[in-house]
Every structure is written in C-alpha cells, then in structure tokens.
Protein backbone atom coordinates (compact mmCIF):
# COMPACT_ATOMS: atom_id res chain seq x y z
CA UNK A 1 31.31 -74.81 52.73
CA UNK A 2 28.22 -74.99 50.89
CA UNK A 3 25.15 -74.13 53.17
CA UNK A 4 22.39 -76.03 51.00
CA UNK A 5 18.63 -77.79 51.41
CA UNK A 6 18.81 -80.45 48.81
CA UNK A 7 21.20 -82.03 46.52
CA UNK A 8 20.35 -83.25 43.18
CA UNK A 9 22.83 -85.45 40.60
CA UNK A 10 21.87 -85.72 37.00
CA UNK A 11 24.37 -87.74 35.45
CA UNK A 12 27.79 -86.09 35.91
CA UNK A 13 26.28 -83.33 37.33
CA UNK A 14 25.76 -82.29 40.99
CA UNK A 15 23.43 -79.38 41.81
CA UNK A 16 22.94 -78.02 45.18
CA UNK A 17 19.74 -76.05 45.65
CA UNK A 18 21.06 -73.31 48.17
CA UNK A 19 18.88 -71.83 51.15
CA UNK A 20 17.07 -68.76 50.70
CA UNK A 21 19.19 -66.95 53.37
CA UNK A 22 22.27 -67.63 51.63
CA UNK A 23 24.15 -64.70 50.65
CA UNK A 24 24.91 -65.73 47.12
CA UNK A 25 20.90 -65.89 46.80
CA UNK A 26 20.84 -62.11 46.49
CA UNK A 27 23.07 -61.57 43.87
CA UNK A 28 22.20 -59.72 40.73
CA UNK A 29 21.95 -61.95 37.70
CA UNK A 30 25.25 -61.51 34.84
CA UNK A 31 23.11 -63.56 32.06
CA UNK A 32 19.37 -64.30 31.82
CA UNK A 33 18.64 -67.04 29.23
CA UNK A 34 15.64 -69.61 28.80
CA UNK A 35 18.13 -72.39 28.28
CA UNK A 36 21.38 -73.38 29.77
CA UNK A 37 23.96 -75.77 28.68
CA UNK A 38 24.86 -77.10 32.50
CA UNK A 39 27.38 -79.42 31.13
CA UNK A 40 28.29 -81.02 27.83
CA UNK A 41 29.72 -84.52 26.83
CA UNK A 42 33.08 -84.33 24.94
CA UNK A 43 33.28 -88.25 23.82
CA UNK A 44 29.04 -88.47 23.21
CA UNK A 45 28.12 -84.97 22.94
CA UNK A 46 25.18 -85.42 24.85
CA UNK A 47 24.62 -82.83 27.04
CA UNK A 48 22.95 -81.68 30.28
CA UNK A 49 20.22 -78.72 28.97
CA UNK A 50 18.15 -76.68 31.62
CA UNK A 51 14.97 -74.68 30.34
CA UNK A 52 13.28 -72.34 32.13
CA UNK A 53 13.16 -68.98 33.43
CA UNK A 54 17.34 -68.68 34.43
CA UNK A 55 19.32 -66.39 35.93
CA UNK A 56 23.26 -67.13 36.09
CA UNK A 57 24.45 -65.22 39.14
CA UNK A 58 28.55 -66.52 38.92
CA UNK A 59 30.41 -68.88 36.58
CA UNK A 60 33.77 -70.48 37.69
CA UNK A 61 34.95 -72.03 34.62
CA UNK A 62 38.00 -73.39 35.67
CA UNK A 63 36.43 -75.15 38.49
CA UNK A 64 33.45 -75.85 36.00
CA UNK A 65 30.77 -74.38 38.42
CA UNK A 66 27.73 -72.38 37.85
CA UNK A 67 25.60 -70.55 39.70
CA UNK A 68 22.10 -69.89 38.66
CA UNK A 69 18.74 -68.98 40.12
CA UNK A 70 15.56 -69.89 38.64
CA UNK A 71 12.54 -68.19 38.59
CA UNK A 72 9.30 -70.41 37.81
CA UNK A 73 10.14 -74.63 37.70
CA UNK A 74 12.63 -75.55 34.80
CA UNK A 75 13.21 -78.86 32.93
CA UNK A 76 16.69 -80.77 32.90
CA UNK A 77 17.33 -83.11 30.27
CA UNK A 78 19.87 -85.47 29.03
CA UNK A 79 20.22 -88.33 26.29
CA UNK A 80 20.83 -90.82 28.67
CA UNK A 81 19.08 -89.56 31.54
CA UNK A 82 15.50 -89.32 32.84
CA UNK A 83 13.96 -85.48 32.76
CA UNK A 84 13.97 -83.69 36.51
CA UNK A 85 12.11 -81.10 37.17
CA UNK A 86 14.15 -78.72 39.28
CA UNK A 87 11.75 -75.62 41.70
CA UNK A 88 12.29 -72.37 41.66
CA UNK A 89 14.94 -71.44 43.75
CA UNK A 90 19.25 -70.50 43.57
CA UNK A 91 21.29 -73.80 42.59
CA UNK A 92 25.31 -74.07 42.25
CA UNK A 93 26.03 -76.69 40.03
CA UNK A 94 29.73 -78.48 40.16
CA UNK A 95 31.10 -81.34 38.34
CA UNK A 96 31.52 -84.72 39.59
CA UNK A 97 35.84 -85.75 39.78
CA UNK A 98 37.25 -89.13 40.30
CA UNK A 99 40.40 -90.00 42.26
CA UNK A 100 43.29 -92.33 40.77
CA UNK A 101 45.42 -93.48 43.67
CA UNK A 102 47.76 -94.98 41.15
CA UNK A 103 48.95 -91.27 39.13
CA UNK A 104 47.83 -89.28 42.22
CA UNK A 105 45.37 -87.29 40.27
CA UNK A 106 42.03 -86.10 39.92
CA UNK A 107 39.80 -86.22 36.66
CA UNK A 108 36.74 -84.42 35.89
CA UNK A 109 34.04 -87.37 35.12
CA UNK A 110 33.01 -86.95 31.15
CA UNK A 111 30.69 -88.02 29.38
C-alpha cells in the first residue's frame, strides 16, 4: 500500500507525492539528473519530461515505476498536455493499465 498526500495524473501517468515520514523518503539517491524521461509514447513519441533538481531513489522497470525525490519545484511537460508544476518533495510514479474483460488481460495505456 502506498501511504501518500496527493495524487497527480499527467496523461498516462500517475504520480503519488509520498509523505515525508515514509520510509522510502530517506533513501539515498542511485541517479541525480536535471531532466527525467517519466514516460515516453511508442505510437506518437511524445513524451512525459520532468526538469528540475531530481533524485531517482528506485526504478522498477518491469512494473514501469519510478521513484524520485525532488529537491526545489520541477516542471512536467508533455505535447498534448498542459505544464504542472510538481513541489519539492519524494513522488513514485506508475503507469496507468486498462482491463479487457473479453482476453482477460491487462495493457499498459500508451501513448
């Protein structure tokens, strides 16, 4: 379960800003970039860019899931979407899925 303050969707993407007292909040950061590729479009190849000051504490790429903490406000932008402005804080970021009753699978929602 995801203890979390606020949830944010950009698109495709769902990012949940976690509480300070998380545990996860403390980790030490594997990558420190000013920009971040959150997720990108495989039909459009538009894709869901984050700049700031960020730290990526996990990645889960088979579950398509980042964790990152960032430092001073940051910009997310898309092609098709309006800019957010996201505060400084520790977000994990999943991937939206749809259900199809009919095959009895899940699909990862692309661009």
């Amino acid at each position: 379960m995801i203890d979390f303050e606020r949830i944010y969707r950009h698109g495709d993407v769902i990012l949940f800003k976690l509480k300070e007292d998380d545990k996860r909040a403390s980790q030490n950061a594997i990558k420190k970039m000013d920009n971040l590729v959150l997720e990108e479009g495989e039909v459009t190849g538009h894709a869901h860019r984050l700049s700031g000051s960020i730290e990526v504490l996990e990645e889960n790429l088979s579950e398509r899931q980042i964790l990152f903490r960032i430092e001073k406000n940051a910009l997310l932008t898309h092609e098709e979407h309006d800019r957010m402005v996201l505060d400084r804080g520790v977000y994990l970021k999943v991937s939206q899925v749809e259900y199809d009753p009919f095959s009895n699978m899940i699909h990862w929602i692309r661009d």
